[in-house]
PDB file of N, CA and C in Angstrom:
ATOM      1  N   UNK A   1      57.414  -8.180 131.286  1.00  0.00           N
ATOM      2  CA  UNK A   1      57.646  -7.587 129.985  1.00  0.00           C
ATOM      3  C   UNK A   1      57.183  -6.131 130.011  1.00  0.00           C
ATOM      4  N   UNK A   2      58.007  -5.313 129.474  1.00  0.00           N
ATOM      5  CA  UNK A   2      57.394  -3.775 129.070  1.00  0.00           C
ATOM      6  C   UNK A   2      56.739  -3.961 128.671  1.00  0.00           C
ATOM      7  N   UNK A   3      55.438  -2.750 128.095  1.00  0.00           N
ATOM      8  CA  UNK A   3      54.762  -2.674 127.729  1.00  0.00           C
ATOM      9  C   UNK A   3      55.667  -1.214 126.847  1.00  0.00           C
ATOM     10  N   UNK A   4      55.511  -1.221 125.418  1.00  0.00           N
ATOM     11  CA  UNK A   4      55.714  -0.793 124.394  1.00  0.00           C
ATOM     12  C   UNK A   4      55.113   0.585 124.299  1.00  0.00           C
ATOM     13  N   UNK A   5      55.665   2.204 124.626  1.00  0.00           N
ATOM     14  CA  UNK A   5      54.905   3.348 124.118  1.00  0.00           C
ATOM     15  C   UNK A   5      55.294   3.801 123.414  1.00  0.00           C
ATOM     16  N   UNK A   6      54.116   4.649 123.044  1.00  0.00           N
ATOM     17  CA  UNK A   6      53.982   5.519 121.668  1.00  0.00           C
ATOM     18  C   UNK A   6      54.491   6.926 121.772  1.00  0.00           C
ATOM     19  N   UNK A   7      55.925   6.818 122.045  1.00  0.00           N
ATOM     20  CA  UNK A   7      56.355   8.456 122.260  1.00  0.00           C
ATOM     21  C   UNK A   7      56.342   9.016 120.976  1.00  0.00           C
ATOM     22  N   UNK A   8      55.950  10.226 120.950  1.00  0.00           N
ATOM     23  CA  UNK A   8      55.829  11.373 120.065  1.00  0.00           C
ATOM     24  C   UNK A   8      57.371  11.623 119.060  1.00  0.00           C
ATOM     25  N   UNK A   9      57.894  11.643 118.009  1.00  0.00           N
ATOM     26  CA  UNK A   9      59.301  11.093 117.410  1.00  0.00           C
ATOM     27  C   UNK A   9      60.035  12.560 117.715  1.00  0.00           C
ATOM     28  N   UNK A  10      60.793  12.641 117.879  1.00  0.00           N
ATOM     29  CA  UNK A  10      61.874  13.604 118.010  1.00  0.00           C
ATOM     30  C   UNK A  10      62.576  14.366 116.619  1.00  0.00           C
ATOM     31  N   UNK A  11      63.499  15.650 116.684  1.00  0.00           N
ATOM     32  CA  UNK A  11      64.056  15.999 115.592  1.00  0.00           C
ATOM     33  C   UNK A  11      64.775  14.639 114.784  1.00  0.00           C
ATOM     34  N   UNK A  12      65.586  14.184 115.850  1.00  0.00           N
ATOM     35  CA  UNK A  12      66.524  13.201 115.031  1.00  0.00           C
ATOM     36  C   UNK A  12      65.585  11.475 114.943  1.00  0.00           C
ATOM     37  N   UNK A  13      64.807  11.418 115.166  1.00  0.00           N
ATOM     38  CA  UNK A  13      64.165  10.419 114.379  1.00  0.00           C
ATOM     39  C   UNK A  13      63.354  10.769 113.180  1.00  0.00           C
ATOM     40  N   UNK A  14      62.926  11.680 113.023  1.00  0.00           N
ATOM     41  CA  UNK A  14      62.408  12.259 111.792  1.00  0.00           C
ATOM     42  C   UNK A  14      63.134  12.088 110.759  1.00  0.00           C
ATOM     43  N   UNK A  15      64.505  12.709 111.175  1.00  0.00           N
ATOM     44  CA  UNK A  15      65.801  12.583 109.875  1.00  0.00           C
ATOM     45  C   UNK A  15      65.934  11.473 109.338  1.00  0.00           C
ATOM     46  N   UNK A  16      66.210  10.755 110.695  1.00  0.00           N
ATOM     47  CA  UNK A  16      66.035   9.090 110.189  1.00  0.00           C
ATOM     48  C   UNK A  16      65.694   8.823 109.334  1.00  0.00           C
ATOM     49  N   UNK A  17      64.755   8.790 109.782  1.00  0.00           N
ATOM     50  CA  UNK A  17      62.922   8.285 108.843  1.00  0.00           C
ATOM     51  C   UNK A  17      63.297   9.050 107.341  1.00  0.00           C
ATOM     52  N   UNK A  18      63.540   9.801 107.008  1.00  0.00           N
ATOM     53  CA  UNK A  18      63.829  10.331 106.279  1.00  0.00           C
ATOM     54  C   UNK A  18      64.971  10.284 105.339  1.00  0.00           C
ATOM     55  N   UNK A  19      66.201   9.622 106.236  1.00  0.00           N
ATOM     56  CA  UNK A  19      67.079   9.562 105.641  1.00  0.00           C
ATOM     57  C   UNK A  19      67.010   7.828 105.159  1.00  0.00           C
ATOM     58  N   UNK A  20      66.235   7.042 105.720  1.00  0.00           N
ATOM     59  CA  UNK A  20      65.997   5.996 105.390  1.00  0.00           C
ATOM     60  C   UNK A  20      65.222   6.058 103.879  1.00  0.00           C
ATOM     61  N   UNK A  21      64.243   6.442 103.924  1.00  0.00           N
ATOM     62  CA  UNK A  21      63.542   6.135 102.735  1.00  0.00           C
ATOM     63  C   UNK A  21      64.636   7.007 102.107  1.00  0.00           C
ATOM     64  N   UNK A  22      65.026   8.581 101.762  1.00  0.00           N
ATOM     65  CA  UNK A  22      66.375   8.098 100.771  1.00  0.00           C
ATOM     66  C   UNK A  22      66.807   7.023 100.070  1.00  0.00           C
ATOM     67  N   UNK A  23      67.385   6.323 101.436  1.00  0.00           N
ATOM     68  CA  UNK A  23      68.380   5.456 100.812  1.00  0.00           C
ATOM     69  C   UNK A  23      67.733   3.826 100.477  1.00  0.00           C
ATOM     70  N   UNK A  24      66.278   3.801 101.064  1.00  0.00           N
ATOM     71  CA  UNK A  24      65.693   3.108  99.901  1.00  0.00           C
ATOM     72  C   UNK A  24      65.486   3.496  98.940  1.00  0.00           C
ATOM     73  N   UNK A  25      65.013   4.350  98.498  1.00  0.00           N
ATOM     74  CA  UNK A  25      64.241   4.654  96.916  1.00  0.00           C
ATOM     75  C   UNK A  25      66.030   5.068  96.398  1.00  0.00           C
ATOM     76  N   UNK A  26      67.207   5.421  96.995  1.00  0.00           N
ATOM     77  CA  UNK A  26      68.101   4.811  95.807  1.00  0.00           C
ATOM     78  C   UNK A  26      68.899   3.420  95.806  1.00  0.00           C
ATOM     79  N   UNK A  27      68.532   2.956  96.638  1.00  0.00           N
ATOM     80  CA  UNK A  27      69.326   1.759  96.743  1.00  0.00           C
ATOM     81  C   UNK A  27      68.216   0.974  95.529  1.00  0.00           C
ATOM     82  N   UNK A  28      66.945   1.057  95.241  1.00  0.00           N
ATOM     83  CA  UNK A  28      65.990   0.268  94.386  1.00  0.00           C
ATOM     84  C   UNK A  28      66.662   0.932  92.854  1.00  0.00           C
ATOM     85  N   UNK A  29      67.062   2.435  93.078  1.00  0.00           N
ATOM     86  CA  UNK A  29      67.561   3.207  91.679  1.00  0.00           C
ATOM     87  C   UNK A  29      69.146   2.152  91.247  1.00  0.00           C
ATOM     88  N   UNK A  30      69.140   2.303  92.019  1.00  0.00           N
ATOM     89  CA  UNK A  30      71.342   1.094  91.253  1.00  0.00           C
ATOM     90  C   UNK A  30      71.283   0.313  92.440  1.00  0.00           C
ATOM     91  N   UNK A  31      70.748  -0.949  91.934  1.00  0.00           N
ATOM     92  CA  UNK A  31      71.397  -1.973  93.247  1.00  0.00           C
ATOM     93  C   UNK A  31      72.502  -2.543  93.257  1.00  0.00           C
ATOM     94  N   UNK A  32      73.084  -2.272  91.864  1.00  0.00           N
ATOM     95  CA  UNK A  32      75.038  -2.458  92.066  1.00  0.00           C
ATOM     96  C   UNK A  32      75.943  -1.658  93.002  1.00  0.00           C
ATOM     97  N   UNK A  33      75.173  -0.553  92.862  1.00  0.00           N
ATOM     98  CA  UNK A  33      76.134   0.710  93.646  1.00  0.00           C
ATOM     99  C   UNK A  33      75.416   0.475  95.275  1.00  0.00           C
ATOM    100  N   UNK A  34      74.714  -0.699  95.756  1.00  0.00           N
ATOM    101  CA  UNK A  34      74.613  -0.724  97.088  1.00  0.00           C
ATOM    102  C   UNK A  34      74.402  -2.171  97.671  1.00  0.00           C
ATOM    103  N   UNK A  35      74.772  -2.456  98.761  1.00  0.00           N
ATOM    104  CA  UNK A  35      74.909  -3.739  99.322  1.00  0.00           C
ATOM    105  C   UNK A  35      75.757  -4.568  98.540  1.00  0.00           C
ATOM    106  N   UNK A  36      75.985  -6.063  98.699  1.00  0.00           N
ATOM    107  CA  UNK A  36      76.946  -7.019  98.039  1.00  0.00           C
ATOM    108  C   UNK A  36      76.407  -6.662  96.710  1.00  0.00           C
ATOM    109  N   UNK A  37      77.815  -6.928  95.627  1.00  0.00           N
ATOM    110  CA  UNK A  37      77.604  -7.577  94.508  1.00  0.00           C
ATOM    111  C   UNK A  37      78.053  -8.858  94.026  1.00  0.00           C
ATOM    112  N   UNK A  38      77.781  -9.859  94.766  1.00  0.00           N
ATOM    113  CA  UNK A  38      77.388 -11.498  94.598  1.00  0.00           C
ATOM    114  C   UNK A  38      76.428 -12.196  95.291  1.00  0.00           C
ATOM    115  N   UNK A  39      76.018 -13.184  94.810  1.00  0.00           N
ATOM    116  CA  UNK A  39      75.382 -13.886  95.490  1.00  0.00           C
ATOM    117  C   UNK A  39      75.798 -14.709  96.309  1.00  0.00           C
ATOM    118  N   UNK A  40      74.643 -14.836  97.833  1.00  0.00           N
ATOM    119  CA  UNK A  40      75.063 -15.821  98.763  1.00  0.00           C
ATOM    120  C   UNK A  40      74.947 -17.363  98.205  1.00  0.00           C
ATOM    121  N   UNK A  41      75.850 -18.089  98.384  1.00  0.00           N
ATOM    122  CA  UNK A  41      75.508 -19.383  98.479  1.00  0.00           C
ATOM    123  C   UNK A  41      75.233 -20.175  99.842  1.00  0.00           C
ATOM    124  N   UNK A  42      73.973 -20.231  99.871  1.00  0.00           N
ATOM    125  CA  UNK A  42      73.543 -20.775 101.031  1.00  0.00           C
ATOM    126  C   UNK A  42      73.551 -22.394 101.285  1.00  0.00           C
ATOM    127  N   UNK A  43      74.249 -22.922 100.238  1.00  0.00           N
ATOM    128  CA  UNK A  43      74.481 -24.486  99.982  1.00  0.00           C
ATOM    129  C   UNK A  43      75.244 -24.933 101.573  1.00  0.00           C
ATOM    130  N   UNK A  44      74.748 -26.007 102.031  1.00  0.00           N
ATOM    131  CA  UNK A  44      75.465 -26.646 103.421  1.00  0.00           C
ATOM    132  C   UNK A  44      76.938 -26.886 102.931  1.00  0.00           C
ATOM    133  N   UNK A  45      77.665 -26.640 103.862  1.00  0.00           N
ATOM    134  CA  UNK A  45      79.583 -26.820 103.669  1.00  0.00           C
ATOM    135  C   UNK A  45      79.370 -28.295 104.189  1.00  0.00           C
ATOM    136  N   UNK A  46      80.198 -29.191 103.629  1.00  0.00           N
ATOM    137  CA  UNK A  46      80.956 -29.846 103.562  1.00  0.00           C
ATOM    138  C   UNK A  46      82.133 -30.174 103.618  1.00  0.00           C
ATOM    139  N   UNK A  47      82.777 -30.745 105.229  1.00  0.00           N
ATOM    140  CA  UNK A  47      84.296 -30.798 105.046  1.00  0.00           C
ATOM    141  C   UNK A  47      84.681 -31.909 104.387  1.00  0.00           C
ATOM    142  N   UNK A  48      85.512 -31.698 103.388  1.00  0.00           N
ATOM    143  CA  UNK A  48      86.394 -32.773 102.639  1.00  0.00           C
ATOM    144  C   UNK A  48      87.252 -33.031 103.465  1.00  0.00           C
ATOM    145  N   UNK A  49      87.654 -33.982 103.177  1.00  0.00           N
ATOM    146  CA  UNK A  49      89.405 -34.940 104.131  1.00  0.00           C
ATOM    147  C   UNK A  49      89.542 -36.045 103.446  1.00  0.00           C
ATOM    148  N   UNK A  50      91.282 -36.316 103.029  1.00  0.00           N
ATOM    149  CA  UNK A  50      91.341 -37.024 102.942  1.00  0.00           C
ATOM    150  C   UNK A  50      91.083 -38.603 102.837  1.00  0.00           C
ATOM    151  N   UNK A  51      91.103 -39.401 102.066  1.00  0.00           N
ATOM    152  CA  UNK A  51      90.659 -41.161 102.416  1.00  0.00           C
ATOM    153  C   UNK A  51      91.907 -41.429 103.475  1.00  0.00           C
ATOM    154  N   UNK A  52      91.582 -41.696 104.281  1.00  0.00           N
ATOM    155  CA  UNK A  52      92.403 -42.526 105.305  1.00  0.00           C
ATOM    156  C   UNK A  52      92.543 -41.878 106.675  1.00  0.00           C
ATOM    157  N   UNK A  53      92.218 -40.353 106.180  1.00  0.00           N
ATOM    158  CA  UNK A  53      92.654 -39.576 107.483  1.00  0.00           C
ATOM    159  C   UNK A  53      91.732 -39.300 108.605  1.00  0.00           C
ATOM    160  N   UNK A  54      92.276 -39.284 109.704  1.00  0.00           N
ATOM    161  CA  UNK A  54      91.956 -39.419 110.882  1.00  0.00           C
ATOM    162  C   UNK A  54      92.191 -38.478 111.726  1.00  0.00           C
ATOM    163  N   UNK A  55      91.972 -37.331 112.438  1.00  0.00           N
ATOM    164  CA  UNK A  55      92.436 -36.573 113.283  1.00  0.00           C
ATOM    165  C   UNK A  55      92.725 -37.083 114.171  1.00  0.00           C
ATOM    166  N   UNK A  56      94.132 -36.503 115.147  1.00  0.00           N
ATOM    167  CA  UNK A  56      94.675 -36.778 116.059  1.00  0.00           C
ATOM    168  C   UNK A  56      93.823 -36.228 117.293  1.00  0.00           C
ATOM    169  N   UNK A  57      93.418 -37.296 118.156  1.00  0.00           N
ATOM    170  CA  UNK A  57      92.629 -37.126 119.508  1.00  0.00           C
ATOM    171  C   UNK A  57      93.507 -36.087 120.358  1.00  0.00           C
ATOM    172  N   UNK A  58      93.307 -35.198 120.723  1.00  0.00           N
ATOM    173  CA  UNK A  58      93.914 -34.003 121.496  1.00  0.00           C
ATOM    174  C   UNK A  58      94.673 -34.760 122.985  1.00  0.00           C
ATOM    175  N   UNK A  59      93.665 -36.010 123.266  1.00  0.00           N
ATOM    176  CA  UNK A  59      95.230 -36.756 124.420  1.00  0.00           C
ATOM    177  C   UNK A  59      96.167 -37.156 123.986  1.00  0.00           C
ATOM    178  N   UNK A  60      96.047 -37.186 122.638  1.00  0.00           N
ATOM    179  CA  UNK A  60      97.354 -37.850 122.416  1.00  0.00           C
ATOM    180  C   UNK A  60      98.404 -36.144 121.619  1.00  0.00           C
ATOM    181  N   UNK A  61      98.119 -35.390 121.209  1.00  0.00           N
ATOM    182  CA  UNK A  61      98.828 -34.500 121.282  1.00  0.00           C
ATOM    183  C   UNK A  61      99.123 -34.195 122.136  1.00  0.00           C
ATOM    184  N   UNK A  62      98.500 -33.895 123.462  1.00  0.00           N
ATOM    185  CA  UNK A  62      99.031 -33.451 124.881  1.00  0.00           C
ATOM    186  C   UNK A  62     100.111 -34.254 125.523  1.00  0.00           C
ATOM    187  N   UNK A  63      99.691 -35.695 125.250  1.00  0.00           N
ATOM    188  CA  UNK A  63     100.673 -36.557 125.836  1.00  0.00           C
ATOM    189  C   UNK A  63     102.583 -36.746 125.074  1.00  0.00           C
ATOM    190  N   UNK A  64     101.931 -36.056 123.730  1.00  0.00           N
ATOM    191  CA  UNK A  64     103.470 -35.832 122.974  1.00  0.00           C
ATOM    192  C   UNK A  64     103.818 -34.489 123.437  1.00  0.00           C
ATOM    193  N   UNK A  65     103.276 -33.860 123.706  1.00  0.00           N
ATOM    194  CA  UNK A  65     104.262 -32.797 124.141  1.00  0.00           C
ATOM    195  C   UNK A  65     104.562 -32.845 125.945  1.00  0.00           C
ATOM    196  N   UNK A  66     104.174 -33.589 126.662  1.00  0.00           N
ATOM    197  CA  UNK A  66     104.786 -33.589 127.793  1.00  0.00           C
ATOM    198  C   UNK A  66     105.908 -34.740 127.473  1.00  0.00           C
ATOM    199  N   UNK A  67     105.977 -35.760 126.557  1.00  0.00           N
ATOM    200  CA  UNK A  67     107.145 -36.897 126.620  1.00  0.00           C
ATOM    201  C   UNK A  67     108.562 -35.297 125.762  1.00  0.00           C
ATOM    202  N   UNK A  68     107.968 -34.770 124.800  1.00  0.00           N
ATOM    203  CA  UNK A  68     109.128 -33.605 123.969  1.00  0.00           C
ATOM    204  C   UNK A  68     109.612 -32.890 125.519  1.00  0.00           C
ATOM    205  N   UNK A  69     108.814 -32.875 126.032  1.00  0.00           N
ATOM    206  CA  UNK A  69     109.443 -31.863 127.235  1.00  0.00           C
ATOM    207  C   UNK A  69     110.238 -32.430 127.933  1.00  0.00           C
ATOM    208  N   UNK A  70     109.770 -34.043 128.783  1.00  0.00           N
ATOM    209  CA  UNK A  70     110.549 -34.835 129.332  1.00  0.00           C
ATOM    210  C   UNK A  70     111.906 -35.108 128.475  1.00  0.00           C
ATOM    211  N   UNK A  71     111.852 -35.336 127.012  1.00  0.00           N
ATOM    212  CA  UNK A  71     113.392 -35.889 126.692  1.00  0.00           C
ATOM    213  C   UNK A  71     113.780 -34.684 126.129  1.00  0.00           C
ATOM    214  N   UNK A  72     113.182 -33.290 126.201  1.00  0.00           N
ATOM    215  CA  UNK A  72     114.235 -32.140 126.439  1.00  0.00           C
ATOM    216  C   UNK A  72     115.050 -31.993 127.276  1.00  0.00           C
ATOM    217  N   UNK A  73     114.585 -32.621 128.448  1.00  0.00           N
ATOM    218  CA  UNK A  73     115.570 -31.907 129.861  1.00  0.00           C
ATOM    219  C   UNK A  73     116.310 -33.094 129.844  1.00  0.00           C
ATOM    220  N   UNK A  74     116.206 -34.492 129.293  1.00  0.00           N
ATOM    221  CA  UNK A  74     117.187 -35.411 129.363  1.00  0.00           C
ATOM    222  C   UNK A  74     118.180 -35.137 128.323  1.00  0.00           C
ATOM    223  N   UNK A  75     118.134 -34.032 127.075  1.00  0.00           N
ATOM    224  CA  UNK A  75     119.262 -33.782 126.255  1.00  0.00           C
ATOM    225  C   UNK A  75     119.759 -32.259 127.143  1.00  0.00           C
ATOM    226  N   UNK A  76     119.350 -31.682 127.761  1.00  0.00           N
ATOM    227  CA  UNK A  76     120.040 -31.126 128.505  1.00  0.00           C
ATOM    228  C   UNK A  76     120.921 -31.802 129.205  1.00  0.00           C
ATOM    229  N   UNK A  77     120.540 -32.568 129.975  1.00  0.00           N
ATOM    230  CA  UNK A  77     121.111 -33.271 131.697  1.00  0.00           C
ATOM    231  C   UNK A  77     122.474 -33.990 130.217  1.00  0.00           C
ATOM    232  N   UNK A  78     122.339 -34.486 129.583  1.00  0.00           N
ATOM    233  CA  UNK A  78     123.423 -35.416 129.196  1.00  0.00           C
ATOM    234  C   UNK A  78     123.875 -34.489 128.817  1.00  0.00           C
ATOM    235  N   UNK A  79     124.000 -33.036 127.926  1.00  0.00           N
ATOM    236  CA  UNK A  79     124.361 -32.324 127.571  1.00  0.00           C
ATOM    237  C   UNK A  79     125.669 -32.031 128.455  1.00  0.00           C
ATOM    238  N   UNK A  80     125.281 -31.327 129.811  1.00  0.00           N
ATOM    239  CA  UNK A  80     125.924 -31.474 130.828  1.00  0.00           C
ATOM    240  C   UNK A  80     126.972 -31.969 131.340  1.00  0.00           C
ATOM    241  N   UNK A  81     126.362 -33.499 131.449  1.00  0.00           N
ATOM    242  CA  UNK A  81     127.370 -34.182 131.506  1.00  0.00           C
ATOM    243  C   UNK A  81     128.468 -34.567 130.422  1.00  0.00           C
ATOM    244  N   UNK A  82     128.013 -34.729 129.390  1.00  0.00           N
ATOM    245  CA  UNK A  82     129.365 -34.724 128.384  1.00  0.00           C
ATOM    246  C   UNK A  82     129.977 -33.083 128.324  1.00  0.00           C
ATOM    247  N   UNK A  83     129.979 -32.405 128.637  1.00  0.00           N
ATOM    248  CA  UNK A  83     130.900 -30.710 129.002  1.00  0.00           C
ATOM    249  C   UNK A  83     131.504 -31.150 129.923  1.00  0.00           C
ATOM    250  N   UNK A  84     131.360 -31.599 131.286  1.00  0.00           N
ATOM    251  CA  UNK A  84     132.051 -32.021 132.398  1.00  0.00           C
ATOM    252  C   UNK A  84     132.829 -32.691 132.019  1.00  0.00           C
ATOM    253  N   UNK A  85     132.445 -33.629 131.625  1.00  0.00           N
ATOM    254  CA  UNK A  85     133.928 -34.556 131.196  1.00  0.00           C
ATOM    255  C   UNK A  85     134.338 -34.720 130.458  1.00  0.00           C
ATOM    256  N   UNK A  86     134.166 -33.596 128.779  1.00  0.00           N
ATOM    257  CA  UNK A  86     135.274 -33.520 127.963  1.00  0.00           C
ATOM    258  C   UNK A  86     136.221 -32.200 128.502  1.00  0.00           C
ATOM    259  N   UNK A  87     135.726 -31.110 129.094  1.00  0.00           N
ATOM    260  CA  UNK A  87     136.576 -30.553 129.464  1.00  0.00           C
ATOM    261  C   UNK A  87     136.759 -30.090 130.834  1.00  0.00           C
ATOM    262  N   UNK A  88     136.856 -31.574 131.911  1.00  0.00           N
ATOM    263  CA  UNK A  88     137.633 -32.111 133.050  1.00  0.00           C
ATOM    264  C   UNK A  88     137.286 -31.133 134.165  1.00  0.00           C
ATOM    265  N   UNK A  89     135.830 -30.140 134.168  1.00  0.00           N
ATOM    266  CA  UNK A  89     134.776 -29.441 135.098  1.00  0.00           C
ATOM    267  C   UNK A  89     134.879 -30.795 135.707  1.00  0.00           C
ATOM    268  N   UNK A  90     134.416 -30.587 137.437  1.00  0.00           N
ATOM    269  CA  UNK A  90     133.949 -30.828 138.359  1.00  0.00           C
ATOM    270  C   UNK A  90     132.725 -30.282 138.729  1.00  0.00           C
ATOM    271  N   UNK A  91     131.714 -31.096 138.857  1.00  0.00           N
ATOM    272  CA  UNK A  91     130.388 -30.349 138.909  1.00  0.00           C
ATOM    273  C   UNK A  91     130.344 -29.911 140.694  1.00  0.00           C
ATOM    274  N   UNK A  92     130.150 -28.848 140.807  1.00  0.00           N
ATOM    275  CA  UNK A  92     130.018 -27.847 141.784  1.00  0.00           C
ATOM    276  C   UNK A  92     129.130 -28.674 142.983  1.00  0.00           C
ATOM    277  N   UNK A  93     129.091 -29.598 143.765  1.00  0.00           N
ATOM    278  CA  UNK A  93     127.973 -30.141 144.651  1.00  0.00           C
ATOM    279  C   UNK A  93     127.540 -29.452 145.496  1.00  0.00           C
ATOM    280  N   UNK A  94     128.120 -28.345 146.448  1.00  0.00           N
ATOM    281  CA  UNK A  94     127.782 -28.107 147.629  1.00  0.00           C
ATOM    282  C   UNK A  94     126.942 -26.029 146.690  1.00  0.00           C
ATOM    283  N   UNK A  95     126.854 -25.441 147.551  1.00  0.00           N
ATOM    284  CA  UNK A  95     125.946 -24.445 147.097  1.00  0.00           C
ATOM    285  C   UNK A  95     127.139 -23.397 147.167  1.00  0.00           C
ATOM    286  N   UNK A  96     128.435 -23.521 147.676  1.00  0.00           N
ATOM    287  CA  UNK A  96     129.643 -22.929 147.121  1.00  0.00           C
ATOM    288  C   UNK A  96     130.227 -22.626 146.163  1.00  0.00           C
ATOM    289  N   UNK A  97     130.161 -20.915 145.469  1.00  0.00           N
ATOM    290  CA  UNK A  97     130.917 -21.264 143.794  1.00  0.00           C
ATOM    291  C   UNK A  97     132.182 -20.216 143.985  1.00  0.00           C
ATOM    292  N   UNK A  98     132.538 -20.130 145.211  1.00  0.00           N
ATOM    293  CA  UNK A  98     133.986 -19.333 145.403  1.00  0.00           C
ATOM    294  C   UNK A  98     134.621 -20.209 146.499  1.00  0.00           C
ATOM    295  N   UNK A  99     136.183 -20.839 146.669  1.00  0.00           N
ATOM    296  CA  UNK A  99     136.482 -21.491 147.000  1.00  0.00           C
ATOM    297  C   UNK A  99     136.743 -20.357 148.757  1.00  0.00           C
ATOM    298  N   UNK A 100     137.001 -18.814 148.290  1.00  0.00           N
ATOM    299  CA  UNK A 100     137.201 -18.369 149.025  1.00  0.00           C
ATOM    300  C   UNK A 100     136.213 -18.109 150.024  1.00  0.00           C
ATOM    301  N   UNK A 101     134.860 -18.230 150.018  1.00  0.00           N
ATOM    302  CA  UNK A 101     133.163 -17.409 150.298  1.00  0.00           C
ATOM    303  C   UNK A 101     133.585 -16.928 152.149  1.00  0.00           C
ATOM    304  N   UNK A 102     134.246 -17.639 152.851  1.00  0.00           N
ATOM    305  CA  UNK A 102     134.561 -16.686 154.208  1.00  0.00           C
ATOM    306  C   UNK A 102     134.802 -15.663 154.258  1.00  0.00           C
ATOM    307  N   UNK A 103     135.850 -15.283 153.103  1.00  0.00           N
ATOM    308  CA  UNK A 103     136.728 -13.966 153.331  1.00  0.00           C
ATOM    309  C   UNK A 103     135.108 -12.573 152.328  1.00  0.00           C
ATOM    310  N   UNK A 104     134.629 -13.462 151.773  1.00  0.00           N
ATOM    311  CA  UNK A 104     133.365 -12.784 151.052  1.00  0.00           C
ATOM    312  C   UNK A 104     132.426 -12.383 151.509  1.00  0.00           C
ATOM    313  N   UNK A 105     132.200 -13.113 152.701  1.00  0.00           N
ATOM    314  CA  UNK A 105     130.711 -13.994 153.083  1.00  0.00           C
ATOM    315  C   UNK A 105     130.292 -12.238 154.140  1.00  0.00           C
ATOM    316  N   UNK A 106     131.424 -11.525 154.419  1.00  0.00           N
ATOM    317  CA  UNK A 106     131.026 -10.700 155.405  1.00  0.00           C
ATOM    318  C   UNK A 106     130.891  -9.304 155.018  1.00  0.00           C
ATOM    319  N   UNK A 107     129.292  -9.140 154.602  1.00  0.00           N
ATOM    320  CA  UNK A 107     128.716  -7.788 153.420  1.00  0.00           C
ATOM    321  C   UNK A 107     128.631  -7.021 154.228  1.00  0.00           C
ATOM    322  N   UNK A 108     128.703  -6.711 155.525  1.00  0.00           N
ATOM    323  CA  UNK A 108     128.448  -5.715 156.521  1.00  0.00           C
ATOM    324  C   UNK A 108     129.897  -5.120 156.898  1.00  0.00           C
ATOM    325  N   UNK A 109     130.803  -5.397 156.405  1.00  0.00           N
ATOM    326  CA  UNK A 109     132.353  -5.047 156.896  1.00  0.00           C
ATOM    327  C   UNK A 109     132.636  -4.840 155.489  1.00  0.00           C
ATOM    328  N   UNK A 110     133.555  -3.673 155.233  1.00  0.00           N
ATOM    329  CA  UNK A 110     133.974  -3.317 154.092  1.00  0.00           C
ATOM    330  C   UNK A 110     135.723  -3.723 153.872  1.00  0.00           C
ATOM    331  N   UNK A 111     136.239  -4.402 152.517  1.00  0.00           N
ATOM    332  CA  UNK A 111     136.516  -5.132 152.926  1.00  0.00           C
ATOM    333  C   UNK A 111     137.753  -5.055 151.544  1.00  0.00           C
ATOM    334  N   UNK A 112     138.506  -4.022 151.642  1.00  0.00           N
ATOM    335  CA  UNK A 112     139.481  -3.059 150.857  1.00  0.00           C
ATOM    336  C   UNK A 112     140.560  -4.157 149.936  1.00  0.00           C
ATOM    337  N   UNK A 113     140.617  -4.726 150.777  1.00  0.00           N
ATOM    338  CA  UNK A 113     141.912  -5.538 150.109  1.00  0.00           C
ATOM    339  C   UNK A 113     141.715  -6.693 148.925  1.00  0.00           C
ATOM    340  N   UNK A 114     140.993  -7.403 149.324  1.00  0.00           N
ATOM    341  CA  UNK A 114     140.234  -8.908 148.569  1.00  0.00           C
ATOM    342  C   UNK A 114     138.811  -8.498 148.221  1.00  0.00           C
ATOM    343  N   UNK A 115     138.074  -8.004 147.056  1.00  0.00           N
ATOM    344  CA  UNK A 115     136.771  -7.992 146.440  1.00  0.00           C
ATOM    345  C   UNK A 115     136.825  -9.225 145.599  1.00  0.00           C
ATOM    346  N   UNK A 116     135.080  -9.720 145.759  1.00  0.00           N
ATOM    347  CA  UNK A 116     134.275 -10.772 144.557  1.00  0.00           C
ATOM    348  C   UNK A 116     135.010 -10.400 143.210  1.00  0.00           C
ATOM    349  N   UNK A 117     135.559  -9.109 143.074  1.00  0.00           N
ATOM    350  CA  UNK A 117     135.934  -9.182 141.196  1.00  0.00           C
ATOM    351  C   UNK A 117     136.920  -9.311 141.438  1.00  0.00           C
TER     352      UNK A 117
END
């Protein structure tokens, strides 16, 4: 632990000191015109709730939002599939999405006649 000295006060602690008692001896002159004007209520809070209610245990919120996620991607995936086969798409299997990709496939040769657009 330090040990606590007695330095000699400086210009600007003087002011301080000074400007403190000020603003005691007016804060005692109008104590409306300084600090709060109400009183604290220091009474203990009390949460009210409902009769019956119960908070939801945080596993079980977690566990609803990974099942919302899971039967998101299953209204996707069916999504999907009903587009395919109301309007008679073939879903793409192989990693091919140009029937032509040989005549494409060669980016190092320039290639005047047949372009991707």
């Amino acid at each position: 632990m330090i040990k606590q000295q007695n330095i000699k006060g400086n210009a600007r602690s003087r002011r301080d000191s000074r400007r403190k008692v000020k603003q005691e001896v007016f804060a005692k002159a109008n104590p409306m015109l300084v600090g709060r004007k109400y009183d604290v209520d220091t009474s203990p809070v009390e949460i009210e709730c409902k009769p019956g209610y119960e908070p939801t245990p945080i596993k079980f919120v977690a566990q609803d939002a990974v099942w919302q996620r899971k039967e998101y991607k299953l209204q996707l995936e069916r999504a999907a599939i009903i587009y395919g086969n109301e309007f008679g798409h073939k879903a793409i299997e192989s990693g091919m999405c140009l029937p032509d990709v040989a005549i494409f496939a060669a980016g190092h040769r320039k290639s005047k006649q047949v372009t991707a657009r």
